[in-house]
C-alpha atoms as a PDB file:
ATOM      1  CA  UNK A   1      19.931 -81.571 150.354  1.00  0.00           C
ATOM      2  CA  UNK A   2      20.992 -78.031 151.231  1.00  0.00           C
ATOM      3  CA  UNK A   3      21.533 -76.512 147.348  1.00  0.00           C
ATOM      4  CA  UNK A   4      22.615 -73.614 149.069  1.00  0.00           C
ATOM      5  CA  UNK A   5      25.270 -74.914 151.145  1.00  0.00           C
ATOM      6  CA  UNK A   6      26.090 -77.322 148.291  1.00  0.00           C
ATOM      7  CA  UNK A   7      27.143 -74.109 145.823  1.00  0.00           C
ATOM      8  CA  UNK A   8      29.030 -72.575 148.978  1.00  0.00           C
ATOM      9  CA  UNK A   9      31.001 -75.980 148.886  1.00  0.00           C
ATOM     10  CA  UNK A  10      31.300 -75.760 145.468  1.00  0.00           C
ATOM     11  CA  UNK A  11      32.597 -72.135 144.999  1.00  0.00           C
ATOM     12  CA  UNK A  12      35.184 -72.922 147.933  1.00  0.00           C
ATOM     13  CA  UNK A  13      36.793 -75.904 146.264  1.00  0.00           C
ATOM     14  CA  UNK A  14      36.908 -73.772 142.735  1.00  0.00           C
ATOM     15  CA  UNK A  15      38.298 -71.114 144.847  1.00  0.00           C
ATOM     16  CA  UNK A  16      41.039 -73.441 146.528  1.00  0.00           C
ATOM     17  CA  UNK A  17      41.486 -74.952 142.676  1.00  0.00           C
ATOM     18  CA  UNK A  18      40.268 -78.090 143.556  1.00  0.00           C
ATOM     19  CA  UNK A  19      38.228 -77.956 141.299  1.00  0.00           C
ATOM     20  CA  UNK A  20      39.600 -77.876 137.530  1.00  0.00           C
ATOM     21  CA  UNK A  21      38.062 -77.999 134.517  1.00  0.00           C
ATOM     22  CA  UNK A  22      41.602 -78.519 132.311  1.00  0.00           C
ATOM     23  CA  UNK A  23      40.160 -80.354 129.632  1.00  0.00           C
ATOM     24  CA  UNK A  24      43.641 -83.642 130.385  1.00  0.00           C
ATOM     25  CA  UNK A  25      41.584 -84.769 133.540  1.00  0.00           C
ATOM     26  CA  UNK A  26      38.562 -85.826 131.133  1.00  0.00           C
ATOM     27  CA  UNK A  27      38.095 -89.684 131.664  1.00  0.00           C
ATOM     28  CA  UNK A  28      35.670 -91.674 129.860  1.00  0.00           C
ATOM     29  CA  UNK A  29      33.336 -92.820 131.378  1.00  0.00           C
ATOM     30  CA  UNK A  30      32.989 -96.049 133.351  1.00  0.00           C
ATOM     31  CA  UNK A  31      30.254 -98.486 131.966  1.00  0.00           C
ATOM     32  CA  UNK A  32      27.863 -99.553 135.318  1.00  0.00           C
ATOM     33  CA  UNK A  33      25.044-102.189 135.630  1.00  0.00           C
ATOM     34  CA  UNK A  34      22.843-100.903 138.963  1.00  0.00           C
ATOM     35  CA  UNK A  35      20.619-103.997 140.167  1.00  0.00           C
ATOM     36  CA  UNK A  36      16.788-103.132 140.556  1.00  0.00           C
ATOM     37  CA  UNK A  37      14.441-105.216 143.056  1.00  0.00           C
ATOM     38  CA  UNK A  38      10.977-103.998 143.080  1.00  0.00           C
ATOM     39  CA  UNK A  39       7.559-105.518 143.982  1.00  0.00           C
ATOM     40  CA  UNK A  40       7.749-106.504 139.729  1.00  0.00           C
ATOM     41  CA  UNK A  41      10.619-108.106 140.331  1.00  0.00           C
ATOM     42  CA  UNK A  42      13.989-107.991 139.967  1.00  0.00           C
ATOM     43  CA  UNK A  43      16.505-106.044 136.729  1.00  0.00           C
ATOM     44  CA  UNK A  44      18.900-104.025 136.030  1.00  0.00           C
ATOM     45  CA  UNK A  45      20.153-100.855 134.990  1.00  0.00           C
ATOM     46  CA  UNK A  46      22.296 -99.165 132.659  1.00  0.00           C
ATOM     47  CA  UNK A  47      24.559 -96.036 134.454  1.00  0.00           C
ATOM     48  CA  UNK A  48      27.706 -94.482 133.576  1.00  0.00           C
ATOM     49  CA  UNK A  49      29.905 -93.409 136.313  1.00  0.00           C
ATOM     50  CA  UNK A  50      31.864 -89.716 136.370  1.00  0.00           C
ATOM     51  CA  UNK A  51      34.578 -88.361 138.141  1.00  0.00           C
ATOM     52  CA  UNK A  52      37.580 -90.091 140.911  1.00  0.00           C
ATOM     53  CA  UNK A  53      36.478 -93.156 142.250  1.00  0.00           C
ATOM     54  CA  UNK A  54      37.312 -92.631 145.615  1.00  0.00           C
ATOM     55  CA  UNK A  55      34.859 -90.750 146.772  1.00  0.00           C
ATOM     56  CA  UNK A  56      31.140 -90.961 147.447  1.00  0.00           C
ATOM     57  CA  UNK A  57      28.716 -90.225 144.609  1.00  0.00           C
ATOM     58  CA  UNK A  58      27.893 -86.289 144.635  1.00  0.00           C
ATOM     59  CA  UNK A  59      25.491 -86.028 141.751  1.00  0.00           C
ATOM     60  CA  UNK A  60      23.317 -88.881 140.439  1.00  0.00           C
ATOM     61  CA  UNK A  61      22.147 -87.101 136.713  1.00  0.00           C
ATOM     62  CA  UNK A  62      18.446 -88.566 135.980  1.00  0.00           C
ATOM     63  CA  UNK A  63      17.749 -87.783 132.448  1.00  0.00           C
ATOM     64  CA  UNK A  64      14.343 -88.903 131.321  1.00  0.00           C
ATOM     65  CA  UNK A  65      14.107 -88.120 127.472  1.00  0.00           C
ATOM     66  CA  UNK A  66      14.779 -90.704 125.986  1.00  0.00           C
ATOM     67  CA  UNK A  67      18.535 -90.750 125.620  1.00  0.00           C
ATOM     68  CA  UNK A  68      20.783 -92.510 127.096  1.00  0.00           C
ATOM     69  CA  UNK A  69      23.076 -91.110 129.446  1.00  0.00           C
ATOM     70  CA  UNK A  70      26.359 -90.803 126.856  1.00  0.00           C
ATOM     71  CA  UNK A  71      24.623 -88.213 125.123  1.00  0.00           C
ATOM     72  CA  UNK A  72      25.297 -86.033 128.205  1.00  0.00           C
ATOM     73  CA  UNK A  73      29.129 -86.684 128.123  1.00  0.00           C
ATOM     74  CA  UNK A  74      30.249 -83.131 126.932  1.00  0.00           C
ATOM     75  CA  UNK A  75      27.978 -81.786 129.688  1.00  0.00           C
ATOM     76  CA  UNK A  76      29.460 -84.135 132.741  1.00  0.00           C
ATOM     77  CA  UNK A  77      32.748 -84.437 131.862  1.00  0.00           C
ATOM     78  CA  UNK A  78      34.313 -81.504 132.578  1.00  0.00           C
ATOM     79  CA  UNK A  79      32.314 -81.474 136.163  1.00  0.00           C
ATOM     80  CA  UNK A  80      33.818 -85.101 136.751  1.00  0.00           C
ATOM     81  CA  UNK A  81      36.582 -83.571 137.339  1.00  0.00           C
ATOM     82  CA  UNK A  82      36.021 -82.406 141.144  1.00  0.00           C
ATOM     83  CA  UNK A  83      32.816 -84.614 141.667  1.00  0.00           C
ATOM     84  CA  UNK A  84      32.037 -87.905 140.929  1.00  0.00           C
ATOM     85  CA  UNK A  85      28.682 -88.229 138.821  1.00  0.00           C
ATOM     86  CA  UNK A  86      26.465 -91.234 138.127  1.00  0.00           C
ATOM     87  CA  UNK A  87      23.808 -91.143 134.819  1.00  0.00           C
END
């Protein structure tokens, strides 16, 4: 991925105001299972999904301390609001 054209897409939607961070678009966020098939065999995964539904995932937030990926809300919410996030 091009970070650098990524933050020129960014700043261009912030600059066009689609991209608010007005605390009433905060949405909780939606509870995912993500199916896992590896030579191991086969599980699942807990995710929780950020940001309008209809359109494609923009970030997918990997977090590998321990916690679980609710413990990030304050820091995802308010970018769910112009991208859609999965943790």
């Amino acid at each position: 991925m091009d970070v650098g054209g990524s933050w020129a897409y960014l700043n261009a939607q912030a600059a066009k105001g689609a991209l608010s961070m007005d605390a009433a678009v905060f949405r909780e966020p939606r509870r995912r299972m993500i199916a896992i098939d590896s030579p191991a065999g086969a599980g699942e995964m807990a995710g929780l999904e950020f940001g309008p539904q209809d359109r494609a995932i923009d970030v997918i937030f990997v977090h590998a301390n321990g916690f679980n990926a609710q413990t990030y809300n304050t820091l995802l919410a308010p970018l769910a609001a112009g991208l859609r996030i999965l943790a």
